[in-house]
PDB file of N, CA and C in Angstrom:
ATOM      1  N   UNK A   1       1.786  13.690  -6.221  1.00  0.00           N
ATOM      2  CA  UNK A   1       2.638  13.473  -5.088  1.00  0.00           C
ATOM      3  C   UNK A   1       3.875  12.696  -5.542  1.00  0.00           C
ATOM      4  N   UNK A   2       5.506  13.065  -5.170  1.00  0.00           N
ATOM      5  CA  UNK A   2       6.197  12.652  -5.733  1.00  0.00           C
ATOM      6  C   UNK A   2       6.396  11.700  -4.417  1.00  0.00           C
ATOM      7  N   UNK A   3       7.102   9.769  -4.924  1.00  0.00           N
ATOM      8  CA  UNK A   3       7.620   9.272  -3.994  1.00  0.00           C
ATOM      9  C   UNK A   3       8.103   8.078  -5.247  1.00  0.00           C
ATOM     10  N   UNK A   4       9.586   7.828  -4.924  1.00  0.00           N
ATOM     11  CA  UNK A   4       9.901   7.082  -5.679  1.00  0.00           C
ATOM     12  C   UNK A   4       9.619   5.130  -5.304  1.00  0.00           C
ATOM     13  N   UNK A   5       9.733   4.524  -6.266  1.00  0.00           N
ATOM     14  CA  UNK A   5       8.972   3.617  -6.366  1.00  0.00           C
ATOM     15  C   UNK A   5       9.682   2.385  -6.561  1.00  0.00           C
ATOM     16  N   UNK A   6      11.406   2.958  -6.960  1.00  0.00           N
ATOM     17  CA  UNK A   6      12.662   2.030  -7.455  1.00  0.00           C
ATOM     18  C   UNK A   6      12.538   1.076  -6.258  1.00  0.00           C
ATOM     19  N   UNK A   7      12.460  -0.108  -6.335  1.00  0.00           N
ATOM     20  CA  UNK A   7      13.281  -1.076  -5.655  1.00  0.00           C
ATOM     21  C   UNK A   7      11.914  -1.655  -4.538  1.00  0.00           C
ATOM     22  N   UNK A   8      10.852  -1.237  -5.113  1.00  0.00           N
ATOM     23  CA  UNK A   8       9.615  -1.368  -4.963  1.00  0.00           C
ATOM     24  C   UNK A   8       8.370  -1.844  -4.520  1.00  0.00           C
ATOM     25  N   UNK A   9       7.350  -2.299  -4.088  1.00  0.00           N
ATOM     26  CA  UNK A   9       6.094  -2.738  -4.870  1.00  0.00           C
ATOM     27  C   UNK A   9       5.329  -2.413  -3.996  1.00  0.00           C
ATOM     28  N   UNK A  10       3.861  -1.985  -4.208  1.00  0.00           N
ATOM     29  CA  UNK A  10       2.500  -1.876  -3.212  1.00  0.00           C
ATOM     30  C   UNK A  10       2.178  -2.588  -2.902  1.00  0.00           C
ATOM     31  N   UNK A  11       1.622  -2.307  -1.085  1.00  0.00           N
ATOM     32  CA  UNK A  11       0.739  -3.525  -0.344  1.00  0.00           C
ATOM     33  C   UNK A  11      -0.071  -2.834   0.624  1.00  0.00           C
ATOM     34  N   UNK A  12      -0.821  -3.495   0.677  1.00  0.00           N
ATOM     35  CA  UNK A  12      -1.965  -3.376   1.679  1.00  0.00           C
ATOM     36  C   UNK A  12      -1.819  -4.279   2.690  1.00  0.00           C
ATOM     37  N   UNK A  13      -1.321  -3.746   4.021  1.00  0.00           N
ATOM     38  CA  UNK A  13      -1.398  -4.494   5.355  1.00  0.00           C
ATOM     39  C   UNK A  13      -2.217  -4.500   6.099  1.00  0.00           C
ATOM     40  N   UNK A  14      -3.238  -5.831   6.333  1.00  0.00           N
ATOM     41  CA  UNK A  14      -4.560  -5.766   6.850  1.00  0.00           C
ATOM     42  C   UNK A  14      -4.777  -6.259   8.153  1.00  0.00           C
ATOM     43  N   UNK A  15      -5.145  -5.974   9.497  1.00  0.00           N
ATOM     44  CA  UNK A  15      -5.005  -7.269  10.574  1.00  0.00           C
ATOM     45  C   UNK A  15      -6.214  -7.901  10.615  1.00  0.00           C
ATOM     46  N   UNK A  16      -5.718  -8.888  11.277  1.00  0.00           N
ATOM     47  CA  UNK A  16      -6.981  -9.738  11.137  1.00  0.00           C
ATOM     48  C   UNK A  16      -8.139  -9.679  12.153  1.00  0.00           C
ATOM     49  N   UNK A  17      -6.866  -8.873  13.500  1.00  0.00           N
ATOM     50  CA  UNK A  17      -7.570  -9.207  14.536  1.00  0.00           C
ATOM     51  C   UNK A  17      -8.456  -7.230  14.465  1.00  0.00           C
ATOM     52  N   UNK A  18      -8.313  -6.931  14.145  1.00  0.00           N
ATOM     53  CA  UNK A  18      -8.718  -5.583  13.985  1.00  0.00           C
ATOM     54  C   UNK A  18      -9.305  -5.178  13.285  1.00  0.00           C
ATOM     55  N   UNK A  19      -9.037  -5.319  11.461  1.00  0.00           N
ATOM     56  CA  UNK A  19      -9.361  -5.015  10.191  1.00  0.00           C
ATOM     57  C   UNK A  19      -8.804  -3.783   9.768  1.00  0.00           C
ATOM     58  N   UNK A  20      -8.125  -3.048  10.193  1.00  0.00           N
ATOM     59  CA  UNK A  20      -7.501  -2.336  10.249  1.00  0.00           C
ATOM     60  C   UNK A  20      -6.731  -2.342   8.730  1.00  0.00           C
ATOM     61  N   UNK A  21      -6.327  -1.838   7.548  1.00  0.00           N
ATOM     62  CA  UNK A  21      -6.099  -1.706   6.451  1.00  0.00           C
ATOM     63  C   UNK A  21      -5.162  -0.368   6.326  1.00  0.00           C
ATOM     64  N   UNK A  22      -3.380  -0.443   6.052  1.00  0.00           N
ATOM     65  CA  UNK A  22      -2.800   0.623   5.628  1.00  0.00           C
ATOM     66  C   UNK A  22      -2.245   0.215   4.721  1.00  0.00           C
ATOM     67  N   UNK A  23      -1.886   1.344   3.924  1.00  0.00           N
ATOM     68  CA  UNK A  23      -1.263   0.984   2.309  1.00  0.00           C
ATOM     69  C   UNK A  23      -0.156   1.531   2.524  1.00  0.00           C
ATOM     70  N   UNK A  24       0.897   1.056   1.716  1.00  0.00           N
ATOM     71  CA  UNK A  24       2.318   1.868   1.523  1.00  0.00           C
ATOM     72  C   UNK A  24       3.001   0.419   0.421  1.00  0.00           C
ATOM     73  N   UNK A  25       3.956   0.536   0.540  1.00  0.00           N
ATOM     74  CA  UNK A  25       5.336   0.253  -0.368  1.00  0.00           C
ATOM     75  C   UNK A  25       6.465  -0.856  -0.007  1.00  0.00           C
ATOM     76  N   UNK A  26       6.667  -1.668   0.026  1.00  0.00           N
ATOM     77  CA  UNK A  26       7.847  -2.755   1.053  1.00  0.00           C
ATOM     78  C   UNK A  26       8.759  -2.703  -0.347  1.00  0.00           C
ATOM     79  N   UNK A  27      10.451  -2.481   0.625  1.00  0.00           N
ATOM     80  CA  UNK A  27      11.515  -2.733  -0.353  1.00  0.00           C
ATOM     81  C   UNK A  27      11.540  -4.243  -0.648  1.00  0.00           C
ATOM     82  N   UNK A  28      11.819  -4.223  -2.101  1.00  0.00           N
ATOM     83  CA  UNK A  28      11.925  -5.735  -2.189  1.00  0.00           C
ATOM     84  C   UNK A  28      14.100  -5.966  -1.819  1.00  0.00           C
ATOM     85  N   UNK A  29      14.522  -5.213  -1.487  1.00  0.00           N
ATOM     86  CA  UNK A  29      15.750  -5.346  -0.976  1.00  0.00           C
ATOM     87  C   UNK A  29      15.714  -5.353   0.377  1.00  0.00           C
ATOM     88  N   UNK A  30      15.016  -5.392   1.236  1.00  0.00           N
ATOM     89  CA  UNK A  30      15.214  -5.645   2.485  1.00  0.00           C
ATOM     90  C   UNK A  30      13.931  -5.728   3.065  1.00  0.00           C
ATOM     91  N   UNK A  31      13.032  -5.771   2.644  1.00  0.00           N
ATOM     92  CA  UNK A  31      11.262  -5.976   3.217  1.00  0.00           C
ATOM     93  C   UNK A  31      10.936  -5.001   4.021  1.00  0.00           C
ATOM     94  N   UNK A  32      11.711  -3.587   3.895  1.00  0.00           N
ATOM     95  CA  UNK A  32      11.284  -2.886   4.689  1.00  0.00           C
ATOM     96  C   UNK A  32      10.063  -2.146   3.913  1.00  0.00           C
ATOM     97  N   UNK A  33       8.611  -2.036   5.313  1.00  0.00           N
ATOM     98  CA  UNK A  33       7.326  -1.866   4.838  1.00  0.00           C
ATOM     99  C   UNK A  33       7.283  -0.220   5.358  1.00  0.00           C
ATOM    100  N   UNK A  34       6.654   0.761   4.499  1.00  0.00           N
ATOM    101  CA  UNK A  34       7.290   2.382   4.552  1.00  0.00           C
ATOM    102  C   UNK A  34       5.860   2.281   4.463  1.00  0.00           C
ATOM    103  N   UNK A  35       4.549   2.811   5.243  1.00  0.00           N
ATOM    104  CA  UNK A  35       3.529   3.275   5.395  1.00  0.00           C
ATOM    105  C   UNK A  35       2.825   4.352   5.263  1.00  0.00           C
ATOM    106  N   UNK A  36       1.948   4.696   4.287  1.00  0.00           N
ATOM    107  CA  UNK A  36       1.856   5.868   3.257  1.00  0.00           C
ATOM    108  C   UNK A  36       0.054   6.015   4.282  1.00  0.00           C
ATOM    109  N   UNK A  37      -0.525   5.685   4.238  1.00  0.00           N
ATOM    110  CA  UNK A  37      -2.064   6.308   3.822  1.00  0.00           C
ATOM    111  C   UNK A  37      -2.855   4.673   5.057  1.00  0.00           C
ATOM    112  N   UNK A  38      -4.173   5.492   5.550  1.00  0.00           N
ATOM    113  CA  UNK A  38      -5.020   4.461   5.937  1.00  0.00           C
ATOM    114  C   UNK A  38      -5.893   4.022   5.299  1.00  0.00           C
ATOM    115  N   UNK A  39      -6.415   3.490   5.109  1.00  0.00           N
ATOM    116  CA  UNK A  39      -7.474   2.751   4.204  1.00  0.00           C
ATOM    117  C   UNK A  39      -8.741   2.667   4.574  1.00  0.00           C
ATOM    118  N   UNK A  40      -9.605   3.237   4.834  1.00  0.00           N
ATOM    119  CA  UNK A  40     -10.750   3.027   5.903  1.00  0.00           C
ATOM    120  C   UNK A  40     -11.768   2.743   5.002  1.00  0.00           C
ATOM    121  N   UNK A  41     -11.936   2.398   3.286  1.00  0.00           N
ATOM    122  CA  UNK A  41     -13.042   2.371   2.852  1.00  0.00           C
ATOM    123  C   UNK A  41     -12.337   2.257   0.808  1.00  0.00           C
ATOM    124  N   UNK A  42     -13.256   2.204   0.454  1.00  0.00           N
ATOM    125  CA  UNK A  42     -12.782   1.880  -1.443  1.00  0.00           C
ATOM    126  C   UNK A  42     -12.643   3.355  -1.504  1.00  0.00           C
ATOM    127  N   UNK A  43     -12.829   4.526  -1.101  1.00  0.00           N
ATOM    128  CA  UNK A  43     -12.770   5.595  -1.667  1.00  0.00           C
ATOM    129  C   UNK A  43     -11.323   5.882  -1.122  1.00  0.00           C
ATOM    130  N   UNK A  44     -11.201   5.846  -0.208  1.00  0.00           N
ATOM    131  CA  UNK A  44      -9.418   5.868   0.287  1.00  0.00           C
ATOM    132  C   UNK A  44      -8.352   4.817  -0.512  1.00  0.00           C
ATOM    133  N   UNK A  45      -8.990   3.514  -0.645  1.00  0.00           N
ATOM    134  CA  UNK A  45      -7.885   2.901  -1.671  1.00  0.00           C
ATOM    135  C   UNK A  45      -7.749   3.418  -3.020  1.00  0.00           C
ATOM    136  N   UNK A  46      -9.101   3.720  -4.167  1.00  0.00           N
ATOM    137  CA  UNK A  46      -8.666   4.502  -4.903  1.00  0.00           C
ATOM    138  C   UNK A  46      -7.736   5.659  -5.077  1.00  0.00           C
ATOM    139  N   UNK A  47      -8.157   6.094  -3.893  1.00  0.00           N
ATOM    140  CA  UNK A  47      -7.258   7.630  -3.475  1.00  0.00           C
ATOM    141  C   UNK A  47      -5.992   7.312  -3.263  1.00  0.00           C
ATOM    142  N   UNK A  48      -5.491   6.154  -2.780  1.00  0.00           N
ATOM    143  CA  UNK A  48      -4.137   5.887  -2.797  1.00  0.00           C
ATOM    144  C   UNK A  48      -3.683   5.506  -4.327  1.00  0.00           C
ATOM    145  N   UNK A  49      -4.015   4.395  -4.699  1.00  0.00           N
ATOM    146  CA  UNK A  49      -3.646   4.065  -6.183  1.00  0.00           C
ATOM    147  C   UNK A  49      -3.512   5.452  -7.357  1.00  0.00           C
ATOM    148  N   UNK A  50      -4.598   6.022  -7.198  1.00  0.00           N
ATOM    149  CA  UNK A  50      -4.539   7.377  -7.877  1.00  0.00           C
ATOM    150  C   UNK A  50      -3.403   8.439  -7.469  1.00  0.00           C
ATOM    151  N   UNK A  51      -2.898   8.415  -6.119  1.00  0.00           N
ATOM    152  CA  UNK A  51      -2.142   8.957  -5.441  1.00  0.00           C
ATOM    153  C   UNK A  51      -1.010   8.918  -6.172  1.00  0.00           C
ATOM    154  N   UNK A  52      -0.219   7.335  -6.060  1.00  0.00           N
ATOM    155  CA  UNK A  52       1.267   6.496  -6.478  1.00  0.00           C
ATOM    156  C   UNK A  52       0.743   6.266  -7.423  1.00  0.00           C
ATOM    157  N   UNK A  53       0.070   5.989  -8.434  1.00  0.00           N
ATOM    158  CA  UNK A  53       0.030   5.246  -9.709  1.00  0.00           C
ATOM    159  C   UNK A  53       0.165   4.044  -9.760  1.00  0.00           C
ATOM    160  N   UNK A  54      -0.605   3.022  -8.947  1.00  0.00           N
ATOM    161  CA  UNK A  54      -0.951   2.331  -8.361  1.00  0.00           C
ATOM    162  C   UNK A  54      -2.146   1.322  -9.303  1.00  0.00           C
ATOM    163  N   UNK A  55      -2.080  -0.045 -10.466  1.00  0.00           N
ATOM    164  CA  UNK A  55      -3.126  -0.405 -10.322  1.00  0.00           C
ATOM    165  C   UNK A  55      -3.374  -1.593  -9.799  1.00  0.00           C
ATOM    166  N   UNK A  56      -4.605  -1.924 -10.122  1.00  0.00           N
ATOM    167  CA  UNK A  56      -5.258  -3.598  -8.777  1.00  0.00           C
ATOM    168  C   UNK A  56      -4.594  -4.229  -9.014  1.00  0.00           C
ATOM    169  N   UNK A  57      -3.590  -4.857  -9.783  1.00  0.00           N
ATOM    170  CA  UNK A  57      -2.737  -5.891 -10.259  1.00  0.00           C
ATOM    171  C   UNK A  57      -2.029  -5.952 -10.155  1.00  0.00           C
ATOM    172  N   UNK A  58      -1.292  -4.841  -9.529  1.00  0.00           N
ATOM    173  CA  UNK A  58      -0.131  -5.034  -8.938  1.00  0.00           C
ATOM    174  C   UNK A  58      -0.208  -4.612  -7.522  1.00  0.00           C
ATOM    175  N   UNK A  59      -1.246  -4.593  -6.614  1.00  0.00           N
ATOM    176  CA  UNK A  59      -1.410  -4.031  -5.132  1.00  0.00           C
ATOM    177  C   UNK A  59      -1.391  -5.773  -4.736  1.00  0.00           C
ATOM    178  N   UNK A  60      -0.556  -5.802  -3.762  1.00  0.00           N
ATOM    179  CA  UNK A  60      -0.425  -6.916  -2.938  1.00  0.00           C
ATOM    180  C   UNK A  60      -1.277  -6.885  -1.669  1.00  0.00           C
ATOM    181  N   UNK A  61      -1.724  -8.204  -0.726  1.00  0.00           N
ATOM    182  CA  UNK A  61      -2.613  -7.783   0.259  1.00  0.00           C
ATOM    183  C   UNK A  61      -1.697  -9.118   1.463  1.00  0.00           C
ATOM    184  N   UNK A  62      -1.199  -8.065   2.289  1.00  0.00           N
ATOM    185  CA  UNK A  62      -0.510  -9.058   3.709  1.00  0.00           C
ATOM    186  C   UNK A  62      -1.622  -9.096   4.677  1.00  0.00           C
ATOM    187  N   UNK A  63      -1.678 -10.000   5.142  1.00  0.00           N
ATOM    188  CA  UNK A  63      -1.994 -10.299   6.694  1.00  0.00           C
ATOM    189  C   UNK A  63      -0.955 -10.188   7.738  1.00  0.00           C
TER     190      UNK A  63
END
Protein backbone atom coordinates (compact mmCIF):
# COMPACT_ATOMS: atom_id res chain seq x y z
CA UNK A 1 0.00 0.00 0.00
CA UNK A 2 1.51 3.21 -1.09
CA UNK A 3 1.18 6.33 1.48
CA UNK A 4 3.85 8.67 1.97
CA UNK A 5 5.38 9.07 5.26
CA UNK A 6 7.56 12.57 4.68
CA UNK A 7 6.95 14.90 7.41
CA UNK A 8 5.72 12.07 9.52
CA UNK A 9 5.40 9.62 12.38
CA UNK A 10 2.92 6.67 13.64
CA UNK A 11 0.43 6.69 16.44
CA UNK A 12 -2.01 4.91 17.96
CA UNK A 13 -4.99 6.97 19.36
CA UNK A 14 -6.58 5.21 22.23
CA UNK A 15 -9.68 6.56 24.44
CA UNK A 16 -9.82 6.03 27.60
CA UNK A 17 -13.26 6.34 28.06
CA UNK A 18 -14.07 3.71 25.38
CA UNK A 19 -10.82 1.78 24.48
CA UNK A 20 -11.35 2.31 21.30
CA UNK A 21 -7.74 2.11 19.38
CA UNK A 22 -7.07 3.77 15.66
CA UNK A 23 -3.80 3.94 14.00
CA UNK A 24 -2.68 6.43 11.40
CA UNK A 25 0.14 9.12 11.01
CA UNK A 26 0.20 12.93 12.69
CA UNK A 27 2.18 15.66 10.67
CA UNK A 28 4.89 16.67 12.72
CA UNK A 29 4.34 20.18 10.81
CA UNK A 30 1.10 20.89 11.97
CA UNK A 31 -0.21 17.84 14.26
CA UNK A 32 -2.52 17.05 11.87
CA UNK A 33 -3.71 13.27 12.88
CA UNK A 34 -4.75 11.43 9.19
CA UNK A 35 -6.50 8.08 10.35
CA UNK A 36 -5.61 4.94 8.50
CA UNK A 37 -6.99 1.55 10.08
CA UNK A 38 -8.95 0.39 13.46
CA UNK A 39 -7.26 -1.56 15.76
CA UNK A 40 -9.53 -3.98 17.39
CA UNK A 41 -6.91 -6.62 18.46
CA UNK A 42 -2.70 -7.50 17.94
CA UNK A 43 -3.62 -9.06 14.70
CA UNK A 44 -4.91 -5.69 13.25
CA UNK A 45 -1.89 -3.76 14.71
CA UNK A 46 0.49 -6.06 13.09
CA UNK A 47 -1.54 -5.68 10.00
CA UNK A 48 -1.06 -2.07 10.16
CA UNK A 49 2.75 -1.94 10.86
CA UNK A 50 3.15 -4.57 8.11
CA UNK A 51 0.83 -2.40 6.08
CA UNK A 52 3.18 1.22 6.39
CA UNK A 53 6.35 -0.32 7.44
CA UNK A 54 5.81 0.43 10.67
CA UNK A 55 8.08 -0.93 13.68
CA UNK A 56 7.22 -1.01 17.73
CA UNK A 57 9.77 1.64 18.23
CA UNK A 58 8.75 3.94 16.52
CA UNK A 59 4.66 3.59 16.98
CA UNK A 60 3.67 6.27 19.41
CA UNK A 61 0.55 5.71 21.80
CA UNK A 62 -1.89 9.08 22.56
CA UNK A 63 -4.58 9.21 24.89
Amino acid sequence: MEFDRTGKYPVIRASICTGEKVAGFRSTEDGHFEELMLIRNDSDLREFMRLYGVSEEELKKEW
